[in-house]
PDB file of N, CA and C in Angstrom:
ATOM      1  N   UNK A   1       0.824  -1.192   0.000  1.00  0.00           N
ATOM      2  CA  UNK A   1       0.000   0.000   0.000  1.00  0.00           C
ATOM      3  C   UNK A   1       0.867   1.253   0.000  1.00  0.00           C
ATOM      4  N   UNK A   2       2.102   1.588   0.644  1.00  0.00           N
ATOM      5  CA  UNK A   2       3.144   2.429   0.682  1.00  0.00           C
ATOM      6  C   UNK A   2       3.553   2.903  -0.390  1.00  0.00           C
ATOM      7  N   UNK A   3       3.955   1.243  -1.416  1.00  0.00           N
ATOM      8  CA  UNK A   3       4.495   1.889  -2.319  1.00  0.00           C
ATOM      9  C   UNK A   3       3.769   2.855  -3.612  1.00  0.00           C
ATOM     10  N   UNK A   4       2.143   1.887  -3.238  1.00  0.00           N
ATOM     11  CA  UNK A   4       1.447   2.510  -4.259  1.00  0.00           C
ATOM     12  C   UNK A   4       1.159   4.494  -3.886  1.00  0.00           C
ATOM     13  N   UNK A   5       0.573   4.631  -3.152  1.00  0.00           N
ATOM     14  CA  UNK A   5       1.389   5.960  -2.355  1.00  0.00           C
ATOM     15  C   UNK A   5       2.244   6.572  -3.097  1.00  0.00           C
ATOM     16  N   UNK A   6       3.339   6.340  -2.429  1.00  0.00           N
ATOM     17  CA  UNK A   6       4.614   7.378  -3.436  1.00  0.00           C
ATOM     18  C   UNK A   6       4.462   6.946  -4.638  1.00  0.00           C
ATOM     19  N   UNK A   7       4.042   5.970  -5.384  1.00  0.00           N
ATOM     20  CA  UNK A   7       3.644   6.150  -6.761  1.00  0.00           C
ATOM     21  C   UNK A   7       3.117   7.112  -7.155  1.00  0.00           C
ATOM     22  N   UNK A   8       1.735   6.866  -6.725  1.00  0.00           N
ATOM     23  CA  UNK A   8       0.807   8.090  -7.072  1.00  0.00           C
ATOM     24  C   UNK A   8       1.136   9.488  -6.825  1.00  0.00           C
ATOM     25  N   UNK A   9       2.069  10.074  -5.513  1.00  0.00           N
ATOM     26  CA  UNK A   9       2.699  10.953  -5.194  1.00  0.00           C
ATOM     27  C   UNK A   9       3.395  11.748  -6.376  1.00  0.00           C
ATOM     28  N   UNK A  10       4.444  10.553  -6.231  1.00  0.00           N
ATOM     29  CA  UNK A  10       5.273  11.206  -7.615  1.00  0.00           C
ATOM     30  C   UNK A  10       4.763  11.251  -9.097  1.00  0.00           C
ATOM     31  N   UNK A  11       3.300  10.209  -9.496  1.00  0.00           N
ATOM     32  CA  UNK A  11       2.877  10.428 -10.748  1.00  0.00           C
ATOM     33  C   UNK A  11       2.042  12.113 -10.843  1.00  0.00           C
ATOM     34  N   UNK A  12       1.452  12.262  -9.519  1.00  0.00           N
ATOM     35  CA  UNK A  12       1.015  13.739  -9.448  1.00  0.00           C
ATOM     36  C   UNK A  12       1.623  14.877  -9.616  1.00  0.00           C
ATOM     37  N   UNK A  13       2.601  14.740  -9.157  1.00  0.00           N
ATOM     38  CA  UNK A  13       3.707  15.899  -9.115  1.00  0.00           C
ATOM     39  C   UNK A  13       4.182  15.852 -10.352  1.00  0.00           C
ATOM     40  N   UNK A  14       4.407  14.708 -11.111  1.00  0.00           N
ATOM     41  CA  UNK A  14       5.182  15.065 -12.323  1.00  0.00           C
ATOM     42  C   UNK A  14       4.154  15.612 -13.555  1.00  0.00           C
ATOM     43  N   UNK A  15       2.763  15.454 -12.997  1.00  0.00           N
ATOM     44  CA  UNK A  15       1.565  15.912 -13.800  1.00  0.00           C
ATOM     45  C   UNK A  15       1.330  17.286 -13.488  1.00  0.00           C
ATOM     46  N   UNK A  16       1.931  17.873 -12.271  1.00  0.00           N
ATOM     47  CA  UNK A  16       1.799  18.991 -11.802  1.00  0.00           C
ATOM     48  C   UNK A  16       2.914  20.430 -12.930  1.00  0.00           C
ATOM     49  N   UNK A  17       3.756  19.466 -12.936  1.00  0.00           N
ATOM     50  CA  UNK A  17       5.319  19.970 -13.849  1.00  0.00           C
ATOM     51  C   UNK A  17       5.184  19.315 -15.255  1.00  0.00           C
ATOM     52  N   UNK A  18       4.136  19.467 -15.448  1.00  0.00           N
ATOM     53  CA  UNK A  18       3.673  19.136 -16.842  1.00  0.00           C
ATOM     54  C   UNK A  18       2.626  20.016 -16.852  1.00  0.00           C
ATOM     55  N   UNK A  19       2.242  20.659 -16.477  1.00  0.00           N
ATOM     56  CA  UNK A  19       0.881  21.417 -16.771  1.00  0.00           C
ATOM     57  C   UNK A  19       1.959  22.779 -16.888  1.00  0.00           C
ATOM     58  N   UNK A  20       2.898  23.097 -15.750  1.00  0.00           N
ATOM     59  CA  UNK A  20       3.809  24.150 -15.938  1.00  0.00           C
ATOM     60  C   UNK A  20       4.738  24.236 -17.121  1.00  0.00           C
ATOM     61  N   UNK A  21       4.974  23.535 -17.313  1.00  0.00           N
ATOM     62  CA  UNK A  21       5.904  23.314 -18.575  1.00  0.00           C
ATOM     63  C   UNK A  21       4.925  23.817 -20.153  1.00  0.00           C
ATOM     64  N   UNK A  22       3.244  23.260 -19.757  1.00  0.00           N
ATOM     65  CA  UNK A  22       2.338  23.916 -20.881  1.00  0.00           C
ATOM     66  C   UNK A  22       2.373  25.378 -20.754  1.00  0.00           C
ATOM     67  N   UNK A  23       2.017  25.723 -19.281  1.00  0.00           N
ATOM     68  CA  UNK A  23       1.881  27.062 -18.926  1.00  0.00           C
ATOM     69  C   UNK A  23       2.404  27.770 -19.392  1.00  0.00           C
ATOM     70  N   UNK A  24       3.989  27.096 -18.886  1.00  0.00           N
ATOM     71  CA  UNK A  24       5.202  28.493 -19.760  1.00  0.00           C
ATOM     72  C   UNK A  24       5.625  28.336 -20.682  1.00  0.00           C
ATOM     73  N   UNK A  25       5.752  27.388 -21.462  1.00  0.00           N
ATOM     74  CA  UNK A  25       5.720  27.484 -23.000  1.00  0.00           C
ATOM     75  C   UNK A  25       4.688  28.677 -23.984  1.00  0.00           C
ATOM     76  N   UNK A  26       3.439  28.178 -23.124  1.00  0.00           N
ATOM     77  CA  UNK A  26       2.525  29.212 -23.802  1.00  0.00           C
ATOM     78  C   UNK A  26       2.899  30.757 -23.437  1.00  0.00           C
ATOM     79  N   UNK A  27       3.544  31.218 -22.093  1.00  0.00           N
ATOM     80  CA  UNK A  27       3.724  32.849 -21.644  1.00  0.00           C
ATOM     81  C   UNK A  27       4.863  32.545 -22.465  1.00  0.00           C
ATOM     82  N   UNK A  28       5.832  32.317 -22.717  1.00  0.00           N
ATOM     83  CA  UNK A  28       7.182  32.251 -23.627  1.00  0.00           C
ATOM     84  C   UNK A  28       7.010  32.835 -25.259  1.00  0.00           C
ATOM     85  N   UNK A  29       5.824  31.872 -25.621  1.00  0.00           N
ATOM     86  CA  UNK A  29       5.702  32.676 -26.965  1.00  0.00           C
ATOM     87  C   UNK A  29       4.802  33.529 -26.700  1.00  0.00           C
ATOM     88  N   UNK A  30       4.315  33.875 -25.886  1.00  0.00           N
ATOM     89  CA  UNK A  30       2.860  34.762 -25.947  1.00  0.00           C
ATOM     90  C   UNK A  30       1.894  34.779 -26.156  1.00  0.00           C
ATOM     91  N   UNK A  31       1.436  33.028 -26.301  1.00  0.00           N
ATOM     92  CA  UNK A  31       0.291  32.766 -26.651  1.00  0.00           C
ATOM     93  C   UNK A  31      -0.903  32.497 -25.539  1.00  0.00           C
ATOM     94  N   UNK A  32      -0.684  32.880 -24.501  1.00  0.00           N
ATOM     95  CA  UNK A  32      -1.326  32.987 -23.438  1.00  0.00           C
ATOM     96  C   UNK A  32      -2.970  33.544 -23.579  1.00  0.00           C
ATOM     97  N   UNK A  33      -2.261  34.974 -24.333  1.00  0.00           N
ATOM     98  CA  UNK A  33      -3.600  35.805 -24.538  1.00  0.00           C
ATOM     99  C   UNK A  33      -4.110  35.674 -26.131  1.00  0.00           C
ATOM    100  N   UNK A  34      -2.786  35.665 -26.986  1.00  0.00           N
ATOM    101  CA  UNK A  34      -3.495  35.668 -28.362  1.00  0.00           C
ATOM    102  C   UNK A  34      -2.693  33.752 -29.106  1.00  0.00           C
ATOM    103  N   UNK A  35      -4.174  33.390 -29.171  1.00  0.00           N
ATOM    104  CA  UNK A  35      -3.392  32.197 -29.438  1.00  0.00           C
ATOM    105  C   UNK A  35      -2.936  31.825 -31.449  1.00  0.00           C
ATOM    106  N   UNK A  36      -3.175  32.940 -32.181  1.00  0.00           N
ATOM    107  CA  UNK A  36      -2.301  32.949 -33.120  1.00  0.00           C
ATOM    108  C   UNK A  36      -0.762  32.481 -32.610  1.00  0.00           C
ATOM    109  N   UNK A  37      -0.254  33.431 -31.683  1.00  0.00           N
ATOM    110  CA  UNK A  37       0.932  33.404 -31.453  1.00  0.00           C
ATOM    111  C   UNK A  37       1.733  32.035 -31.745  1.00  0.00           C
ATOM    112  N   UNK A  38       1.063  30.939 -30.806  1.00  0.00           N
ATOM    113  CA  UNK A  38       1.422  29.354 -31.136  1.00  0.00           C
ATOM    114  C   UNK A  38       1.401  29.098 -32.107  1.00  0.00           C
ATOM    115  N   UNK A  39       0.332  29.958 -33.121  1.00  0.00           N
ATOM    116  CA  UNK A  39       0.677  28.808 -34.723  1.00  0.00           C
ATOM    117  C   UNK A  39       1.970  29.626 -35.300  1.00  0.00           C
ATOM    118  N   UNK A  40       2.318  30.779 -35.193  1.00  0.00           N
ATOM    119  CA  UNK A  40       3.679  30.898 -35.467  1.00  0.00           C
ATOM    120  C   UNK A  40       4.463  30.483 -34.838  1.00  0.00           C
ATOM    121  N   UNK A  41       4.527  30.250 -33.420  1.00  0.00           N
ATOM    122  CA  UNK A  41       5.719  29.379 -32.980  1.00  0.00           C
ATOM    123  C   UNK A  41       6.283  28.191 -34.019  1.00  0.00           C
ATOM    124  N   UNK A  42       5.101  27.494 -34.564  1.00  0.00           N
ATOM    125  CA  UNK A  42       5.718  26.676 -35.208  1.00  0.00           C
ATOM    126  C   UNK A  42       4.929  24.883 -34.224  1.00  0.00           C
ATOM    127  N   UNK A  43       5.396  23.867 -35.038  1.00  0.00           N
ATOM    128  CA  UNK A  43       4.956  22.605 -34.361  1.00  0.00           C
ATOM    129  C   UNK A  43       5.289  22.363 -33.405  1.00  0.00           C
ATOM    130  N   UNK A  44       6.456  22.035 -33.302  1.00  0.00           N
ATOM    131  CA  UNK A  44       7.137  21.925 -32.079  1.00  0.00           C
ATOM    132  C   UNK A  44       6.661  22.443 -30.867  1.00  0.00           C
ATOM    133  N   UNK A  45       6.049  23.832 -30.842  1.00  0.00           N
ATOM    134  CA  UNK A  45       5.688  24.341 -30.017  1.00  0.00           C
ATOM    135  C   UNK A  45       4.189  23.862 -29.601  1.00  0.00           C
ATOM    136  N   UNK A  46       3.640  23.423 -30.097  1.00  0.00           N
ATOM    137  CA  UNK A  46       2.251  23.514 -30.454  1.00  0.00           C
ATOM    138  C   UNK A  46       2.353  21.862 -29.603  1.00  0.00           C
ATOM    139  N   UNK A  47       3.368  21.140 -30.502  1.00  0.00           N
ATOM    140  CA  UNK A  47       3.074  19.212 -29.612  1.00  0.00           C
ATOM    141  C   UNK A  47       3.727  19.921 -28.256  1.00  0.00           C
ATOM    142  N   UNK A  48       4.604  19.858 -27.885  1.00  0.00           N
ATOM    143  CA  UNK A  48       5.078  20.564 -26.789  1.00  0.00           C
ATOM    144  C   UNK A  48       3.754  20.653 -25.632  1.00  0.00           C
ATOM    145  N   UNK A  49       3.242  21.809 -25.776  1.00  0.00           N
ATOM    146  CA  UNK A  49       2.044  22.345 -25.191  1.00  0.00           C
ATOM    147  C   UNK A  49       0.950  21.057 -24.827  1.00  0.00           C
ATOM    148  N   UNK A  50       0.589  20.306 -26.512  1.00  0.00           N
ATOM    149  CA  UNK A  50      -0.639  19.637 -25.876  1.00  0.00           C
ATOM    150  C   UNK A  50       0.112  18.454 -25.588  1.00  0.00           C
ATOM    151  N   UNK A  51       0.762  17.812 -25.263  1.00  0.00           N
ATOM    152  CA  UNK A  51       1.384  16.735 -24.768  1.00  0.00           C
ATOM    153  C   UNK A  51       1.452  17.103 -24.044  1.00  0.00           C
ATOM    154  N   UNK A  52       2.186  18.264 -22.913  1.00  0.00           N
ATOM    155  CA  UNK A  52       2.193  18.284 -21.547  1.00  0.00           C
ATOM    156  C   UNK A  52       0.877  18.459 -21.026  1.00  0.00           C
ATOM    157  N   UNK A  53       0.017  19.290 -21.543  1.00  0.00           N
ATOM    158  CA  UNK A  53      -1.397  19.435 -21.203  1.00  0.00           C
ATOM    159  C   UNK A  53      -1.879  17.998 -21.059  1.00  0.00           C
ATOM    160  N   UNK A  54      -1.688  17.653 -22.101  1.00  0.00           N
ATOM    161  CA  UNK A  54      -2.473  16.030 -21.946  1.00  0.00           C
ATOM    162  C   UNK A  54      -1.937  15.516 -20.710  1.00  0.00           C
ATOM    163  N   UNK A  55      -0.427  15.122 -20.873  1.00  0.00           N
ATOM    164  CA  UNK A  55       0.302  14.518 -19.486  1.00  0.00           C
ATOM    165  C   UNK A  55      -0.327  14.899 -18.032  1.00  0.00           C
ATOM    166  N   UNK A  56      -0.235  16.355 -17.992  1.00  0.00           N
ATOM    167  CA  UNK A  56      -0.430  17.160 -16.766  1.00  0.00           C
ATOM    168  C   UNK A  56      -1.636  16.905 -16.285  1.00  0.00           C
ATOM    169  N   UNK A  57      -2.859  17.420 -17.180  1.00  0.00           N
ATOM    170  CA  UNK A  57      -4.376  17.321 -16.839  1.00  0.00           C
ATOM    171  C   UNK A  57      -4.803  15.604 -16.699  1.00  0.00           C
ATOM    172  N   UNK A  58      -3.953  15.088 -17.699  1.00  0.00           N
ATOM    173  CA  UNK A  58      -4.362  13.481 -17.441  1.00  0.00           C
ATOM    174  C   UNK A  58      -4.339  13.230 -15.916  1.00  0.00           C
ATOM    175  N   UNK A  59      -3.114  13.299 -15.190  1.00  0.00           N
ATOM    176  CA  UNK A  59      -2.597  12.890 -14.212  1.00  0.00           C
ATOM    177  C   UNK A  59      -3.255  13.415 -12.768  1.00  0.00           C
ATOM    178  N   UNK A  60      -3.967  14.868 -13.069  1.00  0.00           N
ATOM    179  CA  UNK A  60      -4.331  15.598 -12.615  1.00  0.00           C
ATOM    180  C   UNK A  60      -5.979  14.862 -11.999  1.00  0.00           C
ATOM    181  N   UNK A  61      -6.998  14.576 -13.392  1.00  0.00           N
ATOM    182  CA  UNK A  61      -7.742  14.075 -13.366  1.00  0.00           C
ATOM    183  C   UNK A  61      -8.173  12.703 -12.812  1.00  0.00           C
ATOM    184  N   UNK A  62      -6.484  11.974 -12.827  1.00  0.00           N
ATOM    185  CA  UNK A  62      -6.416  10.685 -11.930  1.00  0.00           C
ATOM    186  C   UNK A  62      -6.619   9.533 -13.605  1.00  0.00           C
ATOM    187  N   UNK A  63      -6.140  10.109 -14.652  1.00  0.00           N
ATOM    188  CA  UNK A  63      -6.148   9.075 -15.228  1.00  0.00           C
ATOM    189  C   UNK A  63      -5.190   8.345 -15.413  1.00  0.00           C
ATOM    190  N   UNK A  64      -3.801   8.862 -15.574  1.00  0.00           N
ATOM    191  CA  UNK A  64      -2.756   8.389 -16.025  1.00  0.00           C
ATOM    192  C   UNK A  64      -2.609   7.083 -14.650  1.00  0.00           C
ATOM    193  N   UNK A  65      -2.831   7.113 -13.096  1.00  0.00           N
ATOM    194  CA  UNK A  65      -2.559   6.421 -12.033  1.00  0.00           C
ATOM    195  C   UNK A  65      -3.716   5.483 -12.471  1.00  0.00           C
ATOM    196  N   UNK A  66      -4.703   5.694 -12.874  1.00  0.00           N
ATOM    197  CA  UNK A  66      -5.396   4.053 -13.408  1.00  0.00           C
ATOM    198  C   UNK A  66      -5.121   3.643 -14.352  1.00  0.00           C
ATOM    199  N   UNK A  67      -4.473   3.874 -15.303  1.00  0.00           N
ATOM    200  CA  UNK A  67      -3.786   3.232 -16.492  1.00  0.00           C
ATOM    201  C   UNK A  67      -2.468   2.334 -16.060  1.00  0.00           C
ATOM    202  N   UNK A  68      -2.130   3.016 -15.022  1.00  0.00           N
ATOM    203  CA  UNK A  68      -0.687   2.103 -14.463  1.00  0.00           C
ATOM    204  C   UNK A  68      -1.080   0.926 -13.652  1.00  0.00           C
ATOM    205  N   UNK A  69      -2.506   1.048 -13.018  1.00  0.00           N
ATOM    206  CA  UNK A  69      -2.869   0.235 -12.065  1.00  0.00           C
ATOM    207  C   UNK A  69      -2.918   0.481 -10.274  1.00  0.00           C
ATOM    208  N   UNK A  70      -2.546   1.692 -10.555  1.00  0.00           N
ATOM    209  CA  UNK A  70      -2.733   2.150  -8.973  1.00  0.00           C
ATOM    210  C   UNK A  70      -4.612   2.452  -8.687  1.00  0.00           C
ATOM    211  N   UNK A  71      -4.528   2.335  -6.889  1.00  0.00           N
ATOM    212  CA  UNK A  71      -5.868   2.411  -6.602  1.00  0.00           C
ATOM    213  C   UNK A  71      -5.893   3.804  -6.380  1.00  0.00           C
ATOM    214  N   UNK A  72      -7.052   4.637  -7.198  1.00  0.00           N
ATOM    215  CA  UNK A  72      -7.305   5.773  -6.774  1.00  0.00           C
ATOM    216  C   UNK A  72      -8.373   6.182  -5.819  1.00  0.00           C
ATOM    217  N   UNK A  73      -8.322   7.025  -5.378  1.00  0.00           N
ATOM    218  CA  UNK A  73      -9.073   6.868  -4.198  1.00  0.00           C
ATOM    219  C   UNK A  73     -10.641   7.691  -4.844  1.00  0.00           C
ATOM    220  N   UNK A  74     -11.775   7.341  -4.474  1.00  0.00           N
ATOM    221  CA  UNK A  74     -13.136   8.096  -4.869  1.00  0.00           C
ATOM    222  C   UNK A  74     -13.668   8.611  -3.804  1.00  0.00           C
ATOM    223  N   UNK A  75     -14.491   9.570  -4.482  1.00  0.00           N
ATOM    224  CA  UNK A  75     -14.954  10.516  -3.631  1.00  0.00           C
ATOM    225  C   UNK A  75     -16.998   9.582  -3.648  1.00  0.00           C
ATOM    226  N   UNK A  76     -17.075   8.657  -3.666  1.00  0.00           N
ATOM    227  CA  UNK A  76     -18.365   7.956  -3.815  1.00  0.00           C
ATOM    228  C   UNK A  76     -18.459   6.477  -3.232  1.00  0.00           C
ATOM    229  N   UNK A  77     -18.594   6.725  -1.736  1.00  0.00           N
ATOM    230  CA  UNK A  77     -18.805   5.239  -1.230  1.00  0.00           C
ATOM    231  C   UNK A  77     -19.256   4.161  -1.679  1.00  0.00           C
ATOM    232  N   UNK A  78     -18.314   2.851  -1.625  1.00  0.00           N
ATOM    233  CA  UNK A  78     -18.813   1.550  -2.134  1.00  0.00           C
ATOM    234  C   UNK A  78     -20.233   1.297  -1.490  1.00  0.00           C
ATOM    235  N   UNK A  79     -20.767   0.608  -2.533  1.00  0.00           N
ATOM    236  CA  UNK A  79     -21.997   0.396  -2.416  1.00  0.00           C
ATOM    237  C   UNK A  79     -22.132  -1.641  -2.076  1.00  0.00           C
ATOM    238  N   UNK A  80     -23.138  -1.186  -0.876  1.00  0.00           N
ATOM    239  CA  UNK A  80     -22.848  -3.079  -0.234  1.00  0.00           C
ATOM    240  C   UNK A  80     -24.315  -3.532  -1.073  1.00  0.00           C
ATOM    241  N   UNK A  81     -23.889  -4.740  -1.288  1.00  0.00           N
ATOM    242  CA  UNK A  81     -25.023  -5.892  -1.547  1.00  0.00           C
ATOM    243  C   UNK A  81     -25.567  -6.210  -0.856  1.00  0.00           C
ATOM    244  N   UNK A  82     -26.773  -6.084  -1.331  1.00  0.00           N
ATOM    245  CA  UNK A  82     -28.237  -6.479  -0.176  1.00  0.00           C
ATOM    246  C   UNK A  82     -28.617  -7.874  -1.243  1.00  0.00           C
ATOM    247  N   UNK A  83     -29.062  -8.856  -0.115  1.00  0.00           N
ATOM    248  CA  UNK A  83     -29.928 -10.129  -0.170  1.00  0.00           C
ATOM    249  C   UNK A  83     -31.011 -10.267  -0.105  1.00  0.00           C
TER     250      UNK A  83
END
């Protein structure tokens, strides 16, 4: 149970520094406010962005930790079987 823990720990955090990495890519070129800006950045810039977005928000959302197989925790009590 521990280890799954710092799993999830560290899969969060690195989803956390993936959403930043979108963040400032986007204030870098300036596409923050006008999002032309990104299509001149060019591709690179553009996969950049939604790959960490994806990464970040995935991880964020708790998907990437059920794809690995960790237990995430819910906010919706198990429901018991009645006889």
């Amino acid at each position: 149970m521990r280890s799954a823990v710092y799993a999830y720990l560290a899969i969060t955090h690195l989803g956390g520094a993936a959403v930043w990495i979108a963040l400032l890519t986007l204030a870098h070129h300036g596409a923050i406010g006008d999002p032309s800006a990104l299509a001149a950045a060019g591709s690179g810039a553009q996969t950049l962005v939604a790959i960490a977005a994806l990464i970040g928000f995935g991880t964020k959302a708790g998907l990437i930790p059920r794809i690995r197989g960790c237990r995430v925790p819910t906010l919706w009590p198990r429901r018991t079987c009645r006889r």
